[in-house]
N, C-alpha and C. Protein backbone atom coordinates (compact mmCIF):
# COMPACT_ATOMS: atom_id res chain seq x y z
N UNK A 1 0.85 -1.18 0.00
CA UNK A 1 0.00 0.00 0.00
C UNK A 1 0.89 1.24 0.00
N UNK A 2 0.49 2.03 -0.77
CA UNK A 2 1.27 3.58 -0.91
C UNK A 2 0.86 4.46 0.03
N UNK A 3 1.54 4.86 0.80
CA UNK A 3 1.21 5.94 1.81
C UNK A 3 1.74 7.41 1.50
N UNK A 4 1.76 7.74 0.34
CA UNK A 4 2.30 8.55 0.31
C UNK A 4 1.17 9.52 -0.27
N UNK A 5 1.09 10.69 -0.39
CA UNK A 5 -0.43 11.64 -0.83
C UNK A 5 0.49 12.56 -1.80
N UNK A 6 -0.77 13.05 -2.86
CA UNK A 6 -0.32 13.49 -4.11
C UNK A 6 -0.14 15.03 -3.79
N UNK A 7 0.40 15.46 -4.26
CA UNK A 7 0.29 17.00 -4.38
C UNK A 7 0.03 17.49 -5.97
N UNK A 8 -0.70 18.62 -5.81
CA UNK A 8 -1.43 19.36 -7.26
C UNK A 8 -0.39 19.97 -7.38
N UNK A 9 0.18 20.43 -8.76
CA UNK A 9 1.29 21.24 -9.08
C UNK A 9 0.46 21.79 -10.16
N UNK A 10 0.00 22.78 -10.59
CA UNK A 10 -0.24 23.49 -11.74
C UNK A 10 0.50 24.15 -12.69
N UNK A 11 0.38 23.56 -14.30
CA UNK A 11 1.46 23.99 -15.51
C UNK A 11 0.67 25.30 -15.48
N UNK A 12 1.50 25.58 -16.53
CA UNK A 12 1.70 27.19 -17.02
C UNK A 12 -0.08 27.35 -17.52
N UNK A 13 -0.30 26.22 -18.40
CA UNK A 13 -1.53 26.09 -19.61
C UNK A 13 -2.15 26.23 -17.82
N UNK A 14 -2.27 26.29 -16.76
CA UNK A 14 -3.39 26.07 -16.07
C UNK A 14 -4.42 24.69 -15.91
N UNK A 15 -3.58 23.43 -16.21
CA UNK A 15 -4.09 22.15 -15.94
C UNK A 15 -2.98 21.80 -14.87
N UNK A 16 -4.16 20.84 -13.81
CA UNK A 16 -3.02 20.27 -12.55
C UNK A 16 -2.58 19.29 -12.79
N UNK A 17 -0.87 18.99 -12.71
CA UNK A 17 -0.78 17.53 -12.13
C UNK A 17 -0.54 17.03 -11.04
N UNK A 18 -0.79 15.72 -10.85
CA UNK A 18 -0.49 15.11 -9.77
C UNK A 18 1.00 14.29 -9.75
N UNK A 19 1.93 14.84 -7.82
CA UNK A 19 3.05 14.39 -7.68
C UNK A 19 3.01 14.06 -7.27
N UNK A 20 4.24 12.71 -6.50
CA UNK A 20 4.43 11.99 -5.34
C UNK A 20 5.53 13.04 -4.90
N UNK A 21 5.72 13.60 -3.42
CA UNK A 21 6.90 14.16 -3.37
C UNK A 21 7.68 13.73 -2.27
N UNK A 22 8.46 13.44 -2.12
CA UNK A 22 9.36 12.89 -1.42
C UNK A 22 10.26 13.86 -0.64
N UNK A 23 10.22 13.98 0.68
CA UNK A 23 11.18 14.57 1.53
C UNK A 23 12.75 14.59 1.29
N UNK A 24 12.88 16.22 1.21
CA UNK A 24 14.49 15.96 1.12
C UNK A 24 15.02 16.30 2.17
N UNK A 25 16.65 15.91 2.05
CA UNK A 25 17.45 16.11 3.63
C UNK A 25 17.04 16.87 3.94
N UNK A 26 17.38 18.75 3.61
CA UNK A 26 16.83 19.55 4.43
C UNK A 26 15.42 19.60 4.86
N UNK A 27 14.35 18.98 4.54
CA UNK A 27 12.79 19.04 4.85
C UNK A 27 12.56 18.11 5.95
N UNK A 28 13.57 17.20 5.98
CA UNK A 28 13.50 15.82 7.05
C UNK A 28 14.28 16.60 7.90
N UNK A 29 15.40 16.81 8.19
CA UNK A 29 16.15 17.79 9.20
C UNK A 29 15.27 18.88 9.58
N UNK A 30 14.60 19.98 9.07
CA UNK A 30 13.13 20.41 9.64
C UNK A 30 12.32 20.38 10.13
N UNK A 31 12.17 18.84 9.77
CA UNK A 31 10.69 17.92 10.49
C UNK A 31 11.36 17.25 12.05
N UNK A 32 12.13 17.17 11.84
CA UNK A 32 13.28 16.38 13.04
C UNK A 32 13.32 17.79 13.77
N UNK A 33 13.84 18.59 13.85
CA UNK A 33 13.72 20.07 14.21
C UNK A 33 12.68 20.20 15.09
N UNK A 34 11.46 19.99 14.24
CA UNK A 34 10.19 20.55 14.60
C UNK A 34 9.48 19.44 15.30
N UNK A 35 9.64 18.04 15.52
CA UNK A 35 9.04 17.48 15.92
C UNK A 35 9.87 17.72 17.24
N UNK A 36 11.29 17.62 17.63
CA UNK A 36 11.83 17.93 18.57
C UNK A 36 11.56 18.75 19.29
N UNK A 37 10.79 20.16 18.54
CA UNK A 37 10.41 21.40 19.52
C UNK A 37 8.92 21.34 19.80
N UNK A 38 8.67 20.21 19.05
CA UNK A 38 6.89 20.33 19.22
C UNK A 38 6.44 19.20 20.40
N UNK A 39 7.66 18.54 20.85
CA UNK A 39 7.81 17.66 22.25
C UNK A 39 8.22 18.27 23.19
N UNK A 40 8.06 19.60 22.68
CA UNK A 40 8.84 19.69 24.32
C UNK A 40 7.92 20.19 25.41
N UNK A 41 7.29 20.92 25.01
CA UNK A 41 5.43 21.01 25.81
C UNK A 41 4.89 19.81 26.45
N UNK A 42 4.82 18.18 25.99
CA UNK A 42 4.84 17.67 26.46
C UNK A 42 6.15 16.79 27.58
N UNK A 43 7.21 17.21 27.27
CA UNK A 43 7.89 17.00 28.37
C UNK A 43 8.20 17.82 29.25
N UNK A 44 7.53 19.03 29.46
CA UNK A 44 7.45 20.11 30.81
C UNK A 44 6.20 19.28 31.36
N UNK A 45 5.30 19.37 30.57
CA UNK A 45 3.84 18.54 31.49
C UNK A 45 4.40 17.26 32.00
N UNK A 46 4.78 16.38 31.56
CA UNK A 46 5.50 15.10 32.35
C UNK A 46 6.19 15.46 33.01
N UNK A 47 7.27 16.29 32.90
CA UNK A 47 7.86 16.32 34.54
C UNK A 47 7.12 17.17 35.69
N UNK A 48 6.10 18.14 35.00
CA UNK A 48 5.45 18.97 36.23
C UNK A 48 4.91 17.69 36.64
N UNK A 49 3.73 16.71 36.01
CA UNK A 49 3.38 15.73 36.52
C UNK A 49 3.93 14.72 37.44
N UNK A 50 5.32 14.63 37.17
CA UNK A 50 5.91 13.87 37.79
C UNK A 50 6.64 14.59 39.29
N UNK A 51 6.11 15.59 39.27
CA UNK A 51 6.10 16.36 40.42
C UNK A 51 7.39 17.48 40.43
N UNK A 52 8.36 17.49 39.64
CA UNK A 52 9.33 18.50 39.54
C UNK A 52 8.61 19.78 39.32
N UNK A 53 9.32 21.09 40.13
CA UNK A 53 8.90 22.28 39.20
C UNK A 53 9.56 23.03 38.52
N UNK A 54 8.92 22.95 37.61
CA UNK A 54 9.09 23.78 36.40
C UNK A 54 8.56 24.99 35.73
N UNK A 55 10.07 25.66 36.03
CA UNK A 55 9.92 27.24 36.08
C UNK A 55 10.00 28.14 34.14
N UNK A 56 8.87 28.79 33.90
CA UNK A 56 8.87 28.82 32.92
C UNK A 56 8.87 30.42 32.66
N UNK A 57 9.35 31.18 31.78
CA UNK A 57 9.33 32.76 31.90
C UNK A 57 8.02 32.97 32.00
N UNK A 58 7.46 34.66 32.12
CA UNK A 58 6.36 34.73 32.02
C UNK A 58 6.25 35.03 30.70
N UNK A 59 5.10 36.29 30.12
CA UNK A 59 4.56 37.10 28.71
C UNK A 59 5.53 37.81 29.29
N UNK A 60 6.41 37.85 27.99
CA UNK A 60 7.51 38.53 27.65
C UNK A 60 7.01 40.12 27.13
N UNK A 61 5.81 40.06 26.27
CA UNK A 61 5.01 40.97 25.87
C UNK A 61 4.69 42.29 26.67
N UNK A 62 3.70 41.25 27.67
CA UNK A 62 3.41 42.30 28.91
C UNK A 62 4.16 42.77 29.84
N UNK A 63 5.67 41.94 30.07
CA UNK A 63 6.84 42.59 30.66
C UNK A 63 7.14 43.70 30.16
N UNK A 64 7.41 43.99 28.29
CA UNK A 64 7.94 45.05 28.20
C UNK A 64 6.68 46.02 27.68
N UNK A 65 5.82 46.00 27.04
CA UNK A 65 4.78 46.66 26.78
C UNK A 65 3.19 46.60 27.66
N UNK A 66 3.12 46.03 28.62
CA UNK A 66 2.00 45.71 29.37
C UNK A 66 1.46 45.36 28.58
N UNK A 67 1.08 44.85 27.90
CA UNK A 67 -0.01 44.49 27.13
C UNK A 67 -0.09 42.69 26.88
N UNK A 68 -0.75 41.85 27.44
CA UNK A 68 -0.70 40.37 26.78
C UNK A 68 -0.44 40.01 25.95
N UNK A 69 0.33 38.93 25.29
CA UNK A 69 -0.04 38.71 24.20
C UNK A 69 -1.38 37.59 23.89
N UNK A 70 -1.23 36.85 22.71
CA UNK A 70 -2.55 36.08 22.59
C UNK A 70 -2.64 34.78 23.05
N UNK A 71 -1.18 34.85 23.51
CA UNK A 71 -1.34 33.74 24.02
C UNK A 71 -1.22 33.11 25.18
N UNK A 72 -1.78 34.82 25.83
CA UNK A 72 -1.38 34.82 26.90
C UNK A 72 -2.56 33.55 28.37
N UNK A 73 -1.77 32.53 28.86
CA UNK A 73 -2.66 31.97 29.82
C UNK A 73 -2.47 30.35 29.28
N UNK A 74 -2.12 30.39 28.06
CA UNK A 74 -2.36 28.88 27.19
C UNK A 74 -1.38 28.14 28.37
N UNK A 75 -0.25 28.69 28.93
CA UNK A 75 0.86 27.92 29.60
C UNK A 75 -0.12 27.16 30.64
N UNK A 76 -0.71 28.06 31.38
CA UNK A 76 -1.40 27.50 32.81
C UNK A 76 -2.93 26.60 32.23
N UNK A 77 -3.45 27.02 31.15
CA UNK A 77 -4.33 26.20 30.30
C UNK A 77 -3.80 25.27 30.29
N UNK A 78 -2.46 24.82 29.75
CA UNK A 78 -2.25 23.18 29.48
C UNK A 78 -2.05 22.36 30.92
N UNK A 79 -1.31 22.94 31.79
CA UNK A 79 -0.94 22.47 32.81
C UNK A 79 -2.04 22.19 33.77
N UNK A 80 -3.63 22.63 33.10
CA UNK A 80 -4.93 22.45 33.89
C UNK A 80 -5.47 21.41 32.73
N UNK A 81 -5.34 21.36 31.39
CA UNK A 81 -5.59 20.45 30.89
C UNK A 81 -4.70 19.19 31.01
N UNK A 82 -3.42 19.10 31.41
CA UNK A 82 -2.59 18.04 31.54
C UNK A 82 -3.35 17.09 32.96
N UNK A 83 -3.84 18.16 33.97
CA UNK A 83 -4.72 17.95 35.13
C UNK A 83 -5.75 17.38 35.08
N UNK A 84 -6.74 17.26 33.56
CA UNK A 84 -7.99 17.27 33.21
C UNK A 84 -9.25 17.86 34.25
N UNK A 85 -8.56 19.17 34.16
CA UNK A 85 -9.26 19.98 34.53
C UNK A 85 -9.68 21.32 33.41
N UNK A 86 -10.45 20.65 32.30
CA UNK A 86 -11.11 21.07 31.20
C UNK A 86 -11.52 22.46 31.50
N UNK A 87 -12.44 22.61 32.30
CA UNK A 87 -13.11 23.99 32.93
C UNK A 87 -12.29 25.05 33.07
N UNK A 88 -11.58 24.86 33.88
CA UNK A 88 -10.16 25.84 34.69
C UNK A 88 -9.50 25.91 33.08
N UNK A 89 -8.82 24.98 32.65
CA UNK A 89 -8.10 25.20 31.25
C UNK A 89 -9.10 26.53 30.22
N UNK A 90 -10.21 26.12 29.94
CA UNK A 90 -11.29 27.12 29.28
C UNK A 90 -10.98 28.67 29.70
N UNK A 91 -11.23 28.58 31.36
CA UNK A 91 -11.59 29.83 31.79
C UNK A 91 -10.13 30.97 31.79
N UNK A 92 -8.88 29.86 31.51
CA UNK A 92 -7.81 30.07 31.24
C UNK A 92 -7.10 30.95 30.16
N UNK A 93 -7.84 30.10 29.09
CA UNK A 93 -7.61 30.16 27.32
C UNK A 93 -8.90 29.78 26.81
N UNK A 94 -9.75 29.98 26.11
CA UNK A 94 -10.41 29.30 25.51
C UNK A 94 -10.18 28.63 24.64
N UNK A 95 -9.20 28.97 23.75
CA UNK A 95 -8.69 28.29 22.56
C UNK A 95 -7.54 27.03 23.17
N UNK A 96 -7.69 27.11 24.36
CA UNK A 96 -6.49 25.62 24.73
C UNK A 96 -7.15 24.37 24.00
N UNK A 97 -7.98 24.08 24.41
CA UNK A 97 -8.57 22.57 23.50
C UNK A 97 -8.37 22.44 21.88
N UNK A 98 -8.61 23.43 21.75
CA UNK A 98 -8.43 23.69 19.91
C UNK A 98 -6.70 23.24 19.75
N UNK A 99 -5.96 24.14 20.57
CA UNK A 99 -4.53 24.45 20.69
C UNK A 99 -3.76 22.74 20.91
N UNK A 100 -4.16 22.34 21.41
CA UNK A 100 -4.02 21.05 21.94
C UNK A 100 -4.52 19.89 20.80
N UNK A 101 -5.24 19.87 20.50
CA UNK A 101 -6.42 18.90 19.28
C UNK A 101 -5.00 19.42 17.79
N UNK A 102 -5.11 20.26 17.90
CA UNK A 102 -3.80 20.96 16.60
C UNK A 102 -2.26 20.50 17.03
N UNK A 103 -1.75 20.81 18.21
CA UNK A 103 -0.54 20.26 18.75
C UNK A 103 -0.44 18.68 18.21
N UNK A 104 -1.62 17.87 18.66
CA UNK A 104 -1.94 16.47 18.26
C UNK A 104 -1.56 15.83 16.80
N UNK A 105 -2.00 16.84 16.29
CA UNK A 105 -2.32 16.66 14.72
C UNK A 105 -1.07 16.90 14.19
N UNK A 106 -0.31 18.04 14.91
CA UNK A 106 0.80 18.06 14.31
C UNK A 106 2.04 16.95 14.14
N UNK A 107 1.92 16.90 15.39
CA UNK A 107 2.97 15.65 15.97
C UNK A 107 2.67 14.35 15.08
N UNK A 108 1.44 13.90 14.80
CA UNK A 108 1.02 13.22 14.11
C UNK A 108 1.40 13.29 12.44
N UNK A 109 0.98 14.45 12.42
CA UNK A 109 1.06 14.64 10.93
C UNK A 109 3.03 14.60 10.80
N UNK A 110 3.69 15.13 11.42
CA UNK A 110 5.29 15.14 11.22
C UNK A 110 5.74 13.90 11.45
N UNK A 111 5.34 13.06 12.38
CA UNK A 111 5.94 11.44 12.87
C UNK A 111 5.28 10.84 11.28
N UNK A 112 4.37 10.87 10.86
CA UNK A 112 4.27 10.26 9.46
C UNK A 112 4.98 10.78 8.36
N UNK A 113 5.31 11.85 8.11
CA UNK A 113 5.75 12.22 7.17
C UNK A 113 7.51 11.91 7.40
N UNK A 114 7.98 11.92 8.30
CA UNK A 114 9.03 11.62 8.58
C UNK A 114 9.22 9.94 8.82
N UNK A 115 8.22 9.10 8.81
CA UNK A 115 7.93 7.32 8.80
C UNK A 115 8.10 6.77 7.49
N UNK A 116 7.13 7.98 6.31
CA UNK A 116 7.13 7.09 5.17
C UNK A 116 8.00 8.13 4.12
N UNK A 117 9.17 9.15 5.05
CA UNK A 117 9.64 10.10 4.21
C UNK A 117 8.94 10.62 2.78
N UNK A 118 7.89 11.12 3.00
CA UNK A 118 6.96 12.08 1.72
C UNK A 118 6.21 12.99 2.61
N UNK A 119 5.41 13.80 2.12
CA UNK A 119 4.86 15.45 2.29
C UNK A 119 3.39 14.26 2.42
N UNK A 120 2.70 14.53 3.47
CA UNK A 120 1.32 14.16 3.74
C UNK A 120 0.21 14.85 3.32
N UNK A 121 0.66 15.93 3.82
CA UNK A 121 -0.42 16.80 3.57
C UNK A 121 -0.15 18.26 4.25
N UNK A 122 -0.72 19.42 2.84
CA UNK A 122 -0.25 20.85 3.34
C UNK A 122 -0.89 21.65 3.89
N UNK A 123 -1.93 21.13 4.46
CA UNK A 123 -3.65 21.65 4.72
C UNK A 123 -3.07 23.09 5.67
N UNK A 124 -1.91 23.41 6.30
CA UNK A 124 -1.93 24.91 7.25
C UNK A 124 -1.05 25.83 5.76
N UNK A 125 -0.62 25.15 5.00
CA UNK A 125 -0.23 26.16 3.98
C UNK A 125 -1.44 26.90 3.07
N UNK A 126 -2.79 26.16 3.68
CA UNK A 126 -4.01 27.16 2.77
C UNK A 126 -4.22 28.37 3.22
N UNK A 127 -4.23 29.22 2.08
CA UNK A 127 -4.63 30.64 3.13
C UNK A 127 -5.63 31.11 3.50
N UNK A 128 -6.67 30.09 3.69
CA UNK A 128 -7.66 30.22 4.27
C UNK A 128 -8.37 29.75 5.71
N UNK A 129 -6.90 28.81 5.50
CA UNK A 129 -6.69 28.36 7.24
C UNK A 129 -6.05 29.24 7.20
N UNK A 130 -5.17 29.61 7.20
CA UNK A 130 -4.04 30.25 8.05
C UNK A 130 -4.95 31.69 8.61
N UNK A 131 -5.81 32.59 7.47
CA UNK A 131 -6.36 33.44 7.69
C UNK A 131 -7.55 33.46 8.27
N UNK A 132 -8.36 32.49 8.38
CA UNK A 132 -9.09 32.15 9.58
C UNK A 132 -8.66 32.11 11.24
N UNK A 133 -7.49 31.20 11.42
CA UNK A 133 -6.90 30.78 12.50
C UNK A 133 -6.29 32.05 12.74
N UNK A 134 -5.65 32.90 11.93
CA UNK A 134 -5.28 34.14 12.49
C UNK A 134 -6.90 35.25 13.21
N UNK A 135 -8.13 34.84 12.06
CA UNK A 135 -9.07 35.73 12.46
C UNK A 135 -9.95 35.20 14.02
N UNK A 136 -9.78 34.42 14.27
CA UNK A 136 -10.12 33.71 15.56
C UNK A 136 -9.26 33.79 16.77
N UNK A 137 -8.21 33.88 16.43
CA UNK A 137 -6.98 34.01 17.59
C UNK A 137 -7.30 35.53 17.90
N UNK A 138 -7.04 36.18 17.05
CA UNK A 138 -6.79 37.85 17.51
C UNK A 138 -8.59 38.46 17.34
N UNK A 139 -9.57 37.96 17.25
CA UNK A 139 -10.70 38.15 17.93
C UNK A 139 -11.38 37.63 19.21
N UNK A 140 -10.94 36.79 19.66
CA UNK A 140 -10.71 36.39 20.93
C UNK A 140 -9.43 37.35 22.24
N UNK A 141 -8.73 37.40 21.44
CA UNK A 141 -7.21 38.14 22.05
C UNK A 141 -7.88 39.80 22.39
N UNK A 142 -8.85 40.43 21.06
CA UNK A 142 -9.02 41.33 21.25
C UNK A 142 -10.31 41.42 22.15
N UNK A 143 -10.91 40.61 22.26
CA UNK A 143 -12.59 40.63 23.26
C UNK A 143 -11.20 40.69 25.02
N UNK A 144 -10.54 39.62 24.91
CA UNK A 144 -9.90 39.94 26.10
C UNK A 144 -9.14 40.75 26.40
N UNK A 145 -8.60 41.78 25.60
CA UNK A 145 -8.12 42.91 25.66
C UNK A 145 -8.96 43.81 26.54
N UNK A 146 -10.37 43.99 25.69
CA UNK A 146 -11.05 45.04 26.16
C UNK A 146 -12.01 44.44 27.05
N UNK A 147 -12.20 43.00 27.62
CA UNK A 147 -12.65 42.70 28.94
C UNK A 147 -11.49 43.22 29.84
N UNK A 148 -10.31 43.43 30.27
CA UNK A 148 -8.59 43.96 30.76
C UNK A 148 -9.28 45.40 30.80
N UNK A 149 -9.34 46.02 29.86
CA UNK A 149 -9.46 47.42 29.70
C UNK A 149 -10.69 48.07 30.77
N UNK A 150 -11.75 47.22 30.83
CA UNK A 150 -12.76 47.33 31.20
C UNK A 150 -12.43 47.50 33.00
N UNK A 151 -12.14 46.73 33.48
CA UNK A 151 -11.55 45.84 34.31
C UNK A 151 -10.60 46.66 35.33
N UNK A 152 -10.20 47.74 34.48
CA UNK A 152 -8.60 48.47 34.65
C UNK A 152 -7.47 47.90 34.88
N UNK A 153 -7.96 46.62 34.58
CA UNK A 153 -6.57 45.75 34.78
C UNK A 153 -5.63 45.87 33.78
N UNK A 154 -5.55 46.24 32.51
CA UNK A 154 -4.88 46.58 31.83
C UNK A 154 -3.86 47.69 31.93
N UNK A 155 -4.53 48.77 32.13
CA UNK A 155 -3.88 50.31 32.74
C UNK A 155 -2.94 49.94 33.76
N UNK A 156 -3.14 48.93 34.88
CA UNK A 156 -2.22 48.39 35.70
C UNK A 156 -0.95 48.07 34.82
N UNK A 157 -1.38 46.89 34.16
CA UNK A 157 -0.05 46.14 33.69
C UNK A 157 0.66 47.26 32.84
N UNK A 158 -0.04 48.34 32.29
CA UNK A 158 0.92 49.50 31.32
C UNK A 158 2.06 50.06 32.43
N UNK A 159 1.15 50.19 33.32
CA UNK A 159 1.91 51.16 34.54
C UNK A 159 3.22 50.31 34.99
N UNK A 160 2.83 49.19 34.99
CA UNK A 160 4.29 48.51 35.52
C UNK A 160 4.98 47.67 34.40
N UNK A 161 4.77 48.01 33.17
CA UNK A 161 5.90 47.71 31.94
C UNK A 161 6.82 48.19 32.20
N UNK A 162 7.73 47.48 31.24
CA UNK A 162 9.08 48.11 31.30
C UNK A 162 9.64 49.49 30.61
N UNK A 163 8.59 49.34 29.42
CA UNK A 163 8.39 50.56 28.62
C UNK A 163 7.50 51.62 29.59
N UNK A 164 7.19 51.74 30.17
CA UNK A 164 6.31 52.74 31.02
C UNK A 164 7.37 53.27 31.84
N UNK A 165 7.79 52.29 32.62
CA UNK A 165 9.35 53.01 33.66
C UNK A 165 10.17 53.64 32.63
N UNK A 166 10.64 53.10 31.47
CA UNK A 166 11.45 53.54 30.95
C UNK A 166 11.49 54.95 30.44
N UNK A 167 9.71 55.54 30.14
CA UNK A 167 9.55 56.91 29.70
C UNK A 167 8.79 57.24 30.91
């Protein structure tokens, strides 16, 4: 059985063909790369689990600009989802489950492509994922912005940036 998936290449005339493409060194050294950095989230949760602690920076963001970034909370989200404590993770991030279900997929999708050395599939190179997943992240990011703002909790974190002391 062929495990390998076709990719569309379109000629000039505007008819597609279909390729088998095969991973090269540098794309496998990439994937090796990336699967390496895409484990490592799960080996902070195994050792927090395993009871070590593990000290992680905070939002680098809101250190120097007060301001969150988007992703800001996902850290303590996983470490409540590693808990299966679903709820707490939510009230955390909302997008952790999504974030996590995608982490999955990835790891998945790279351990195969790197098993049967070929390209599986390019489904985050569409730009309609990508521009969705961007329009969902930073509409969420921005509702919690201005829940912060609301809040005055935001005005806090400006006040004690680093950029705020600094001017």
């Amino acid at each position: 059985m062929n495990l390998s998936v076709r990719i569309l290449r379109t000629r000039k005339g505007g008819s597609k063909v279909s390729a088998h493409v095969p991973l090269s060194k540098p794309s496998t050294y990439f994937r090796l790369g990336l699967l390496g950095a895409s484990l490592m989230p799960f080996l902070i949760v195994l050792l927090h689990g395993l009871g070590y602690e593990v000290k992680l920076w905070g939002c680098l963001m809101k250190a120097l600009l007060g301001i969150p970034c988007p992703s800001w909370g996902m850290t303590r989200a996983m470490f409540a989802i590693a808990d299966a404590q679903w709820s707490q993770a939510i009230h955390y991030h909302l997008l952790a489950p999504l974030a996590v279900i995608l982490w999955g997929v990835g790891v998945v999708q790279i351990s195969f492509e790197l098993w049967t050395k070929r390209v599986w599939s390019v489904w985050w190179r569409r730009r309609g994922v990508c521009l969705s997943g961007l329009l969902i992240v930073f509409s969420y990011h921005g509702y919690r912005l201005y829940d912060l703002w609301m809040s005055g909790m935001l005005a806090a974190y400006i006040q004690q940036s680093w950029l705020h002391n600094l001017l």
